[in-house]
C-alpha atoms as a PDB file:
ATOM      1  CA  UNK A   1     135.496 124.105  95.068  1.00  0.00           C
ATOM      2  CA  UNK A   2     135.042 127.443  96.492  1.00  0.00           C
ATOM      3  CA  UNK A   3     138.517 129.684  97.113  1.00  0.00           C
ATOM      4  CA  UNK A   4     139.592 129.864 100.533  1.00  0.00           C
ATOM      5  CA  UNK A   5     140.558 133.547 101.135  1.00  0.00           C
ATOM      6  CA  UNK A   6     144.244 134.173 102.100  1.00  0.00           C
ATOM      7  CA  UNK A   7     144.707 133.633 105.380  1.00  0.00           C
ATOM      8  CA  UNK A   8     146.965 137.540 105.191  1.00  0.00           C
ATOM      9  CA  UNK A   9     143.343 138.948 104.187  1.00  0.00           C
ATOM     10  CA  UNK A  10     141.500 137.056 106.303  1.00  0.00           C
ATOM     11  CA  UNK A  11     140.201 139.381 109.049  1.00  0.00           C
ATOM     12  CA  UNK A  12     139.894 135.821 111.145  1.00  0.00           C
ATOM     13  CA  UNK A  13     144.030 135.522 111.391  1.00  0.00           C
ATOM     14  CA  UNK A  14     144.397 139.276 112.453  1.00  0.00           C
ATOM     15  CA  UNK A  15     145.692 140.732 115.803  1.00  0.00           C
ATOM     16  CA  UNK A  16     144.213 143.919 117.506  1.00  0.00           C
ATOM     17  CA  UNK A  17     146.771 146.225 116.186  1.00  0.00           C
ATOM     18  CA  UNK A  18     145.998 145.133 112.515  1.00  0.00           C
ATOM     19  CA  UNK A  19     143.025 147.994 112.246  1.00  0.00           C
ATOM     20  CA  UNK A  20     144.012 151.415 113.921  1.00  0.00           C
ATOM     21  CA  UNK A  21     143.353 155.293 113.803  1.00  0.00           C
ATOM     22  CA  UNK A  22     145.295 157.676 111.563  1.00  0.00           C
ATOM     23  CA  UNK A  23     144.617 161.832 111.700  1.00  0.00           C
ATOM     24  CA  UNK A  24     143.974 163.074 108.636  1.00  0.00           C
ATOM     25  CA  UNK A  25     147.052 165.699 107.692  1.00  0.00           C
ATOM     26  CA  UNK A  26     144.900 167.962 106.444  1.00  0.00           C
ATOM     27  CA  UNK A  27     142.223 168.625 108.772  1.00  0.00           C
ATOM     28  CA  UNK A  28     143.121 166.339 112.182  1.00  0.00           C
ATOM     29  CA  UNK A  29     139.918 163.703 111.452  1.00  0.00           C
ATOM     30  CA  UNK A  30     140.511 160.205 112.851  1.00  0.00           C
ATOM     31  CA  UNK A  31     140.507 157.822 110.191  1.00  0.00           C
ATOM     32  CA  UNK A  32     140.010 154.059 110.378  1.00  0.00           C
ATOM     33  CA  UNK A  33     142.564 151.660 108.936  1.00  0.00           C
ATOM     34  CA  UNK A  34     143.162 148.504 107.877  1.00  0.00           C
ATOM     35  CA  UNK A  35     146.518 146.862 107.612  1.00  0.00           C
ATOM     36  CA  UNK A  36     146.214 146.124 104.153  1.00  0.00           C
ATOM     37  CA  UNK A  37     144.520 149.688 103.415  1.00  0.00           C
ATOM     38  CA  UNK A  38     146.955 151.627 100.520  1.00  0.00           C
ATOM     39  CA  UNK A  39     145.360 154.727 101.339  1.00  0.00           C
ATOM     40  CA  UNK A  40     141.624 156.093 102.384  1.00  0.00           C
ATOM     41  CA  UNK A  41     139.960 159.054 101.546  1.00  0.00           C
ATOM     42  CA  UNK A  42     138.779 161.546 104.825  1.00  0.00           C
ATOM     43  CA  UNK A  43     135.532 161.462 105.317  1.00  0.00           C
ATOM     44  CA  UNK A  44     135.722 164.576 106.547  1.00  0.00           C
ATOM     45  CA  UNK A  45     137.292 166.811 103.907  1.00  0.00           C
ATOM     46  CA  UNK A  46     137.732 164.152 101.113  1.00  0.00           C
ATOM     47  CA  UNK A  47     141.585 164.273 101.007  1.00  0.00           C
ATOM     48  CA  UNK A  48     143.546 161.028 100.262  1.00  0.00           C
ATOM     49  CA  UNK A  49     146.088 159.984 103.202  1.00  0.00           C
ATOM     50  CA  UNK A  50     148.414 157.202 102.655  1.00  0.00           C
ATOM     51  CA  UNK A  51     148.346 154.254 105.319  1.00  0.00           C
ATOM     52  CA  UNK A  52     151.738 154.511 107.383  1.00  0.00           C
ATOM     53  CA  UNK A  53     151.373 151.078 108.735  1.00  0.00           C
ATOM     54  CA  UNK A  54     150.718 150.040 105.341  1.00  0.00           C
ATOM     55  CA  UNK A  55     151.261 145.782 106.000  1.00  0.00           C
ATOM     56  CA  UNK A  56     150.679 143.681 102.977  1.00  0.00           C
ATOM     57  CA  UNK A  57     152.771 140.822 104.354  1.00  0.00           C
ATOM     58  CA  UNK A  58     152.931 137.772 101.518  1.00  0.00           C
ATOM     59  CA  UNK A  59     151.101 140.665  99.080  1.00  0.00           C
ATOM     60  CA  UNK A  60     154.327 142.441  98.595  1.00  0.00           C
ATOM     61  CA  UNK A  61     155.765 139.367  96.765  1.00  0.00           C
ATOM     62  CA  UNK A  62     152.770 136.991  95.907  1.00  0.00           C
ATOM     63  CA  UNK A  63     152.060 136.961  91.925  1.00  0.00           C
ATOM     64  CA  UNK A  64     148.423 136.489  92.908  1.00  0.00           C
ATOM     65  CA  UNK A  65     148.263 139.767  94.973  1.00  0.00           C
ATOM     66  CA  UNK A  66     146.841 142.108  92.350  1.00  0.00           C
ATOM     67  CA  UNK A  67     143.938 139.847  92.303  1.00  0.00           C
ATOM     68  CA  UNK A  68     143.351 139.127  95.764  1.00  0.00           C
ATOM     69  CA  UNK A  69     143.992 143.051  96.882  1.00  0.00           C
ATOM     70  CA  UNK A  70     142.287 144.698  94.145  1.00  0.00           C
ATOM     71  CA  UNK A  71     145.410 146.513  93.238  1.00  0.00           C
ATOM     72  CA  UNK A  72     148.566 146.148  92.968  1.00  0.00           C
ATOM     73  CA  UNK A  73     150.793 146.517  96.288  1.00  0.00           C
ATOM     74  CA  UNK A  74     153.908 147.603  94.429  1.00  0.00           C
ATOM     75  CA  UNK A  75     152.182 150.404  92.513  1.00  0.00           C
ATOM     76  CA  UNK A  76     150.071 151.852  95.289  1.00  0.00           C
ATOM     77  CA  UNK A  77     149.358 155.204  93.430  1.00  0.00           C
ATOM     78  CA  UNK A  78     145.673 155.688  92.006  1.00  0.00           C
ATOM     79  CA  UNK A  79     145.215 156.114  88.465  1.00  0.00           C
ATOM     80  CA  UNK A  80     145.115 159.487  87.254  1.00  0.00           C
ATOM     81  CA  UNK A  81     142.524 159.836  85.717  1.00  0.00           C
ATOM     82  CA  UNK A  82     140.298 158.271  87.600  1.00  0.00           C
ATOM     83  CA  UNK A  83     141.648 160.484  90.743  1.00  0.00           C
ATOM     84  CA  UNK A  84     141.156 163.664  88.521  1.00  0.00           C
ATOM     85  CA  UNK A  85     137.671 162.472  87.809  1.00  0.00           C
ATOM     86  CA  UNK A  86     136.518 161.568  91.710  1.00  0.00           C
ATOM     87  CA  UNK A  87     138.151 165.545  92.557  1.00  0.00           C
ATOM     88  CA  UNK A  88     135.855 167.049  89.931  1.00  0.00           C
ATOM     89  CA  UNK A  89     132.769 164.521  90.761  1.00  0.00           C
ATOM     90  CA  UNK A  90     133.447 165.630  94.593  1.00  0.00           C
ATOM     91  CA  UNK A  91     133.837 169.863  93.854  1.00  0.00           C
ATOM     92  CA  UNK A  92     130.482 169.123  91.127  1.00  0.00           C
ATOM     93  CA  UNK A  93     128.730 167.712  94.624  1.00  0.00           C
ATOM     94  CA  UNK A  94     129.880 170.233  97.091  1.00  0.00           C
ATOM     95  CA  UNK A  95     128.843 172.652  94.707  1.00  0.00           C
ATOM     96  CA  UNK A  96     125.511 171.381  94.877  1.00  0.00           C
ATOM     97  CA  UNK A  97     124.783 170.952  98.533  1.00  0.00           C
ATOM     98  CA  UNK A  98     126.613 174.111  99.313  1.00  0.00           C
ATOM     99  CA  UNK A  99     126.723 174.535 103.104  1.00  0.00           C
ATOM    100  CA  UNK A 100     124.972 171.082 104.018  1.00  0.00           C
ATOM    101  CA  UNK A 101     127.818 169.498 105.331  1.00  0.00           C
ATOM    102  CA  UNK A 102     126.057 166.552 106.347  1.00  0.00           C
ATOM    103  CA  UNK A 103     124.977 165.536 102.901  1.00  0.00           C
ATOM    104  CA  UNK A 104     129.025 166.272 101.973  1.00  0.00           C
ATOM    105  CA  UNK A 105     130.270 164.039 104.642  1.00  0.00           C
ATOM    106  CA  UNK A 106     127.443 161.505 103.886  1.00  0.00           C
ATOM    107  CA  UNK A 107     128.498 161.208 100.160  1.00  0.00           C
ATOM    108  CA  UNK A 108     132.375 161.400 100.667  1.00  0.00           C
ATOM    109  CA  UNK A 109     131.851 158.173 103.925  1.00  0.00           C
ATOM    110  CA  UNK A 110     129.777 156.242 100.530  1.00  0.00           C
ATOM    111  CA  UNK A 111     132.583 157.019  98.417  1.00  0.00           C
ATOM    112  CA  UNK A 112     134.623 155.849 101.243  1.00  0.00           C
ATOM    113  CA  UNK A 113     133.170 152.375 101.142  1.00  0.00           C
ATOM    114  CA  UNK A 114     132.809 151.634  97.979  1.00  0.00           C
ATOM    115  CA  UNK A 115     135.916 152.190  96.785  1.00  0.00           C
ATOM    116  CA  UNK A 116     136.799 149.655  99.835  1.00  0.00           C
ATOM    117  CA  UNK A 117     134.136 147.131  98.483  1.00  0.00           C
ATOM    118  CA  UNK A 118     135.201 147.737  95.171  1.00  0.00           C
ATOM    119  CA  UNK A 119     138.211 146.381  95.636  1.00  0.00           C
ATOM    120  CA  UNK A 120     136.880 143.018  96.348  1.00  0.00           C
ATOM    121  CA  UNK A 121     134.003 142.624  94.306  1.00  0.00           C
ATOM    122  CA  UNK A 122     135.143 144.548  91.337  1.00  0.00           C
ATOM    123  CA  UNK A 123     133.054 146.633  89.195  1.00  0.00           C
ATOM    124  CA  UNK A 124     133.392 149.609  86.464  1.00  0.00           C
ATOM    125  CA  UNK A 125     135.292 152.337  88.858  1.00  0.00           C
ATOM    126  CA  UNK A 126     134.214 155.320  87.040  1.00  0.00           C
ATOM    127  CA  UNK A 127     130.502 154.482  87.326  1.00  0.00           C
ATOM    128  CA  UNK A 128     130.979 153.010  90.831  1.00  0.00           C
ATOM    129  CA  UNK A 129     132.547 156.233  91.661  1.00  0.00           C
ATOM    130  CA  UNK A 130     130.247 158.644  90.330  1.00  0.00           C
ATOM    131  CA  UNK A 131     127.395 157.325  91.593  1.00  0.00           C
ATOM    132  CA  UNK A 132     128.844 156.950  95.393  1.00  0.00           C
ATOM    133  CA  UNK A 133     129.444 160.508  95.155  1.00  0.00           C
ATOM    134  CA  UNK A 134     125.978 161.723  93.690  1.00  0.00           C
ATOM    135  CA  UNK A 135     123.400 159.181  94.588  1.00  0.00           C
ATOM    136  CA  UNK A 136     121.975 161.346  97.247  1.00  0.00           C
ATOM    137  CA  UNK A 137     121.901 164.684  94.747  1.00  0.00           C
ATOM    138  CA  UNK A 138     117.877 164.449  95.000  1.00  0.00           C
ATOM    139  CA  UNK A 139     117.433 165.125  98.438  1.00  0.00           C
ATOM    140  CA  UNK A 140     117.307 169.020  97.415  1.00  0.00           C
ATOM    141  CA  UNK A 141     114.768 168.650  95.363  1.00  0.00           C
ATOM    142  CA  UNK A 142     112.826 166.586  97.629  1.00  0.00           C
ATOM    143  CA  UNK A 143     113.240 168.883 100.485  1.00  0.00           C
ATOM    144  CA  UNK A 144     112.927 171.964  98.250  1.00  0.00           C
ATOM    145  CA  UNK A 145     109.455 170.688  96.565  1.00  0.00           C
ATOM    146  CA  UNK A 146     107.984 168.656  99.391  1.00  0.00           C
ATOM    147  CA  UNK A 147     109.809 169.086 102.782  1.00  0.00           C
ATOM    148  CA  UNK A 148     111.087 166.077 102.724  1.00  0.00           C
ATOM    149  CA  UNK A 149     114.189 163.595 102.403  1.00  0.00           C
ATOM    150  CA  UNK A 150     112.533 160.132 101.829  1.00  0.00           C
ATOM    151  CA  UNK A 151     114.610 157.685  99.499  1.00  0.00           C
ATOM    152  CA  UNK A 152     111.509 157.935  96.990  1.00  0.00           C
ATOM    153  CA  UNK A 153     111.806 161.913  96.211  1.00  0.00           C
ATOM    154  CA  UNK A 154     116.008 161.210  95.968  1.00  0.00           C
ATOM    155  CA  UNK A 155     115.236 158.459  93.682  1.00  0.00           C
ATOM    156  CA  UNK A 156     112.759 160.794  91.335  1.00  0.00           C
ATOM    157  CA  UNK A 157     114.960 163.576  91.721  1.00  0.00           C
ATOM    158  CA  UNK A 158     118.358 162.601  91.790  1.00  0.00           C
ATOM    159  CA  UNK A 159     118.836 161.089  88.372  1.00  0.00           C
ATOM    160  CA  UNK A 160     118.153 163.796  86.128  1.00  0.00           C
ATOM    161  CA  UNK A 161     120.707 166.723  88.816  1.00  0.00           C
ATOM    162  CA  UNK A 162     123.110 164.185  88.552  1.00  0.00           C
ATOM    163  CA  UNK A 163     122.610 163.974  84.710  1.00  0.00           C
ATOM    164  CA  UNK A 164     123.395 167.562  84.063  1.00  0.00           C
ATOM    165  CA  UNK A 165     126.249 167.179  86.710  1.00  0.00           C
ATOM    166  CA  UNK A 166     128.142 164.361  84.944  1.00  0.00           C
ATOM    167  CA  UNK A 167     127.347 166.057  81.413  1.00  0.00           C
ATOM    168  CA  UNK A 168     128.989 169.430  82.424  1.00  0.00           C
ATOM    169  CA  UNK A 169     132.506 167.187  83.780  1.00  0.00           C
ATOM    170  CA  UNK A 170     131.998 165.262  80.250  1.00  0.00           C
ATOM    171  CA  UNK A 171     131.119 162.288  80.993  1.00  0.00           C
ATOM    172  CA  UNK A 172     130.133 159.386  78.846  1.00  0.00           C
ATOM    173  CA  UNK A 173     126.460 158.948  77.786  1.00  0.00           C
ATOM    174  CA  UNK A 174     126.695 154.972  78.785  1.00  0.00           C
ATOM    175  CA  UNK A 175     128.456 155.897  81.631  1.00  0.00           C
ATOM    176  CA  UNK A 176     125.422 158.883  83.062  1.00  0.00           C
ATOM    177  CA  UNK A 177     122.885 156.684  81.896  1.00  0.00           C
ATOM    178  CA  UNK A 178     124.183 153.754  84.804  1.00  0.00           C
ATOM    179  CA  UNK A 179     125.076 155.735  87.277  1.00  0.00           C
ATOM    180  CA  UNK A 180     121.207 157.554  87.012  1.00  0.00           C
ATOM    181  CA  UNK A 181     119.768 154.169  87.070  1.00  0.00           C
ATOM    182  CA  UNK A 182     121.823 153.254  89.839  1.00  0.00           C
ATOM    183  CA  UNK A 183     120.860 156.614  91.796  1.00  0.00           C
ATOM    184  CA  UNK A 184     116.831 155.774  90.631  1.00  0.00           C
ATOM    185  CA  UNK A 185     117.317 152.636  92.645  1.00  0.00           C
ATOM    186  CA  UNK A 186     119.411 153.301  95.297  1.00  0.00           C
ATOM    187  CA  UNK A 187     116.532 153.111  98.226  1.00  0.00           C
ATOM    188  CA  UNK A 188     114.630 150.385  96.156  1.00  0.00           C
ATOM    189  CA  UNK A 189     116.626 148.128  94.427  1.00  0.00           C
ATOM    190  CA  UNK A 190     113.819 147.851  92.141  1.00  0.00           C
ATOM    191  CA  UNK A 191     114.834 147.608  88.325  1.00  0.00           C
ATOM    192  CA  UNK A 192     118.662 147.219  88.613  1.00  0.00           C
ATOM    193  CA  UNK A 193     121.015 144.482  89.555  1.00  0.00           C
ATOM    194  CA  UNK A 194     123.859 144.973  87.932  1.00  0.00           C
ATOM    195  CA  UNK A 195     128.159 144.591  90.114  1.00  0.00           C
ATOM    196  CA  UNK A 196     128.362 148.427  90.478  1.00  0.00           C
ATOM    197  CA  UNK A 197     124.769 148.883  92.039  1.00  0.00           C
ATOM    198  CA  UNK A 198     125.232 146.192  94.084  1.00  0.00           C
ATOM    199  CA  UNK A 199     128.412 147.872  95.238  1.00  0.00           C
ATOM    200  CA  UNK A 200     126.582 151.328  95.737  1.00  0.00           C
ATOM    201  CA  UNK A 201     123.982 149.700  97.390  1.00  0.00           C
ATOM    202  CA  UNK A 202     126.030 148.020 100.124  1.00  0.00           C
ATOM    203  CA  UNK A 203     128.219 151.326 100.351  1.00  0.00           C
ATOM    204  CA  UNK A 204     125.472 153.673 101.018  1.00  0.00           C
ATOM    205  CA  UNK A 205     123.928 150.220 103.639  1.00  0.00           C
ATOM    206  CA  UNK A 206     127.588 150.644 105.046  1.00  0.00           C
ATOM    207  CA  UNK A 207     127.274 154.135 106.361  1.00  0.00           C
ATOM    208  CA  UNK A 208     123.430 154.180 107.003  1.00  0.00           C
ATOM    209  CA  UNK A 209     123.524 151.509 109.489  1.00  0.00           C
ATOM    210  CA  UNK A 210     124.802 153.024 112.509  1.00  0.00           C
ATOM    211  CA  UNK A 211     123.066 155.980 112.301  1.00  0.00           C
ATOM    212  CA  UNK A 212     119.505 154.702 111.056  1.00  0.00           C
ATOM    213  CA  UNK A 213     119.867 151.352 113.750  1.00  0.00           C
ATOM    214  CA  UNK A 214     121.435 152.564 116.700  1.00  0.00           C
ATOM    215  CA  UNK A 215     119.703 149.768 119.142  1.00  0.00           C
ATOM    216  CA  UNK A 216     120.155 147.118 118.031  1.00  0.00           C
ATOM    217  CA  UNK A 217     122.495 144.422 119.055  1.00  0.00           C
ATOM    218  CA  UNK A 218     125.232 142.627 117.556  1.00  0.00           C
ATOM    219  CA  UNK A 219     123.384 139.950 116.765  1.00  0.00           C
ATOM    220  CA  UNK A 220     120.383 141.995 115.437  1.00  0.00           C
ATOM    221  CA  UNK A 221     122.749 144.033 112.955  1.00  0.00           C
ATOM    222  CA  UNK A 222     124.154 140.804 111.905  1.00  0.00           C
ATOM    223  CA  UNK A 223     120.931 139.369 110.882  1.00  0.00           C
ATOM    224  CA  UNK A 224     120.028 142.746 109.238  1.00  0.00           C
ATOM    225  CA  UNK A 225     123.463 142.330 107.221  1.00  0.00           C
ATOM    226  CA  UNK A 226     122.979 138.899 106.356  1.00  0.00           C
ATOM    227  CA  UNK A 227     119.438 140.138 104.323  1.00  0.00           C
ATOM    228  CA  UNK A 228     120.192 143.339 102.602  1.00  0.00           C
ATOM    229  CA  UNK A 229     123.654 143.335 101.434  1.00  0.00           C
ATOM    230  CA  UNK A 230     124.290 142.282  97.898  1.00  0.00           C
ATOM    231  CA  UNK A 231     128.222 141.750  97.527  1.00  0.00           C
ATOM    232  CA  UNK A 232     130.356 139.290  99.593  1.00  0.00           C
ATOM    233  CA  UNK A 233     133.115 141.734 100.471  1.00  0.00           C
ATOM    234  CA  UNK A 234     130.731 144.233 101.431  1.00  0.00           C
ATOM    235  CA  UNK A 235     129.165 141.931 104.042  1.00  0.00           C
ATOM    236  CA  UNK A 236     131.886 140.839 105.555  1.00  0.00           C
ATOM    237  CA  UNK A 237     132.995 144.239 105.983  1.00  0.00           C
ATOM    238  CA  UNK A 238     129.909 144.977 107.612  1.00  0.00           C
ATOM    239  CA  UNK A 239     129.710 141.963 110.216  1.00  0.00           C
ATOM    240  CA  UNK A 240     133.238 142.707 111.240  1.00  0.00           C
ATOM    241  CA  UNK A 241     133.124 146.802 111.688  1.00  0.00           C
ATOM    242  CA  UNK A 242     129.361 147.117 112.709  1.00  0.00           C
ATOM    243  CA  UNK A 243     128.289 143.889 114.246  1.00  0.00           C
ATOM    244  CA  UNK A 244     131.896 142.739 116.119  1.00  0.00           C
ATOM    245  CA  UNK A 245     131.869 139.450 113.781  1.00  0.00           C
ATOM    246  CA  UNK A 246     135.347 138.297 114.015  1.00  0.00           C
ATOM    247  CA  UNK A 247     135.083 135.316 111.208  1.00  0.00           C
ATOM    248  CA  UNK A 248     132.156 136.479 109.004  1.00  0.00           C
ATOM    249  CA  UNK A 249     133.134 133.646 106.389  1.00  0.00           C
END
């Protein structure tokens, strides 16, 4: 029998207030939240801010809320490592794009959303992570070699700039080797299926959307939803912000 989601994280049984703005301390940006949101990361300059609605309701007491949150309410804090790893991955990427602040705030809005799908559908963090953060490295290269930013010249590129990123941070070998097969794939989804692509992939679908299908209608982006994402949280997250799906069960 499948598990019926709690009815505290069930978008369904929330009121209006339950997702609201927050400005970003450090720079003023409006920032979505969710009730149940610990903390998000700006998409605008990349700093953490803490929710100060934070309302985990039942989570703050359940012995099952670990599992169901994707952390644990009572010990909100990221790990530190991990955290010391996303602020060199994110200097390693602004370093790269230099002034294109529209490739920054692309990669730090992926980051954004995966580590909100990831929270759900699980994964390896520090490859999850990494490869939000660089998957779109290539476009340079592309653009530099033949004026252009089409997924198949960030795919050729992108794996081997990322390589020598993640090498000089000290990274893993196992660890570069996913992420650049992840970043090889992320426009084709041809020759990797593995939990932390498919989080990637529905990540990067997350913040593409609005921008790359402005027209269509509710029911159009829900149908586009439906076919192209690969992880269960990451759809529902989709039909409720993009397409106005109040129950995407």
């Amino acid at each position: 029998m499948a598990q019926t989601m709690c009815p505290g994280q069930d978008t369904a049984f929330w009121k209006p207030g339950d997702i609201f703005e927050v400005k970003c301390g450090n720079c003023g940006y409006e920032m979505e939240f969710f009730k149940d949101d610990a903390q998000r990361r700006c998409k605008n300059c990349g700093q953490r801010v803490a929710n100060p609605k934070l309302n985990l309701g039942c989570a703050q007491w359940c012995e099952h809320a670990a599992k169901c949150l994707g952390y644990d309410p009572k010990a909100q804090k990221a790990d530190a490592g991990q955290e010391s790893l996303v602020e060199r991955l994110l200097a390693a990427m602004r370093g790269h794009f230099g002034n294109d602040q529209r490739r920054i705030a692309h990669a730090l809005a992926v980051l954004d959303a995966a580590e909100r799908i990831m929270a759900q559908a699980g994964g390896e963090p520090k490859v999850i992570l990494a490869a939000a953060i660089l998957h779109d490295v290539g476009v340079t290269e592309g653009e530099r070699l033949h004026g252009s930013n089409a997924g198949r010249y960030q795919e050729k590129y992108g794996p081997a700039i990322a390589e020598r990123l993640m090498k000089e941070l000290g990274l893993d070998e196992n660890t570069r080797d996913h992420v650049g097969r992840i970043i090889a794939n992320h426009h084709s989804a041809k020759d990797i299926d593995t939990p932390e692509f498919r989080v990637v992939w529905d990540a990067d679908w997350l913040v593409n959307i609005p921008e790359e299908y402005p027209d269509k209608t509710p029911e159009e982006l829900a149908a586009l939803i439906n076919k192209v994402f690969k992880t269960d949280p990451g759809r529902k997250l989709a039909l409720t912000t993009l397409a106005g799906v109040a129950d995407p069960s």
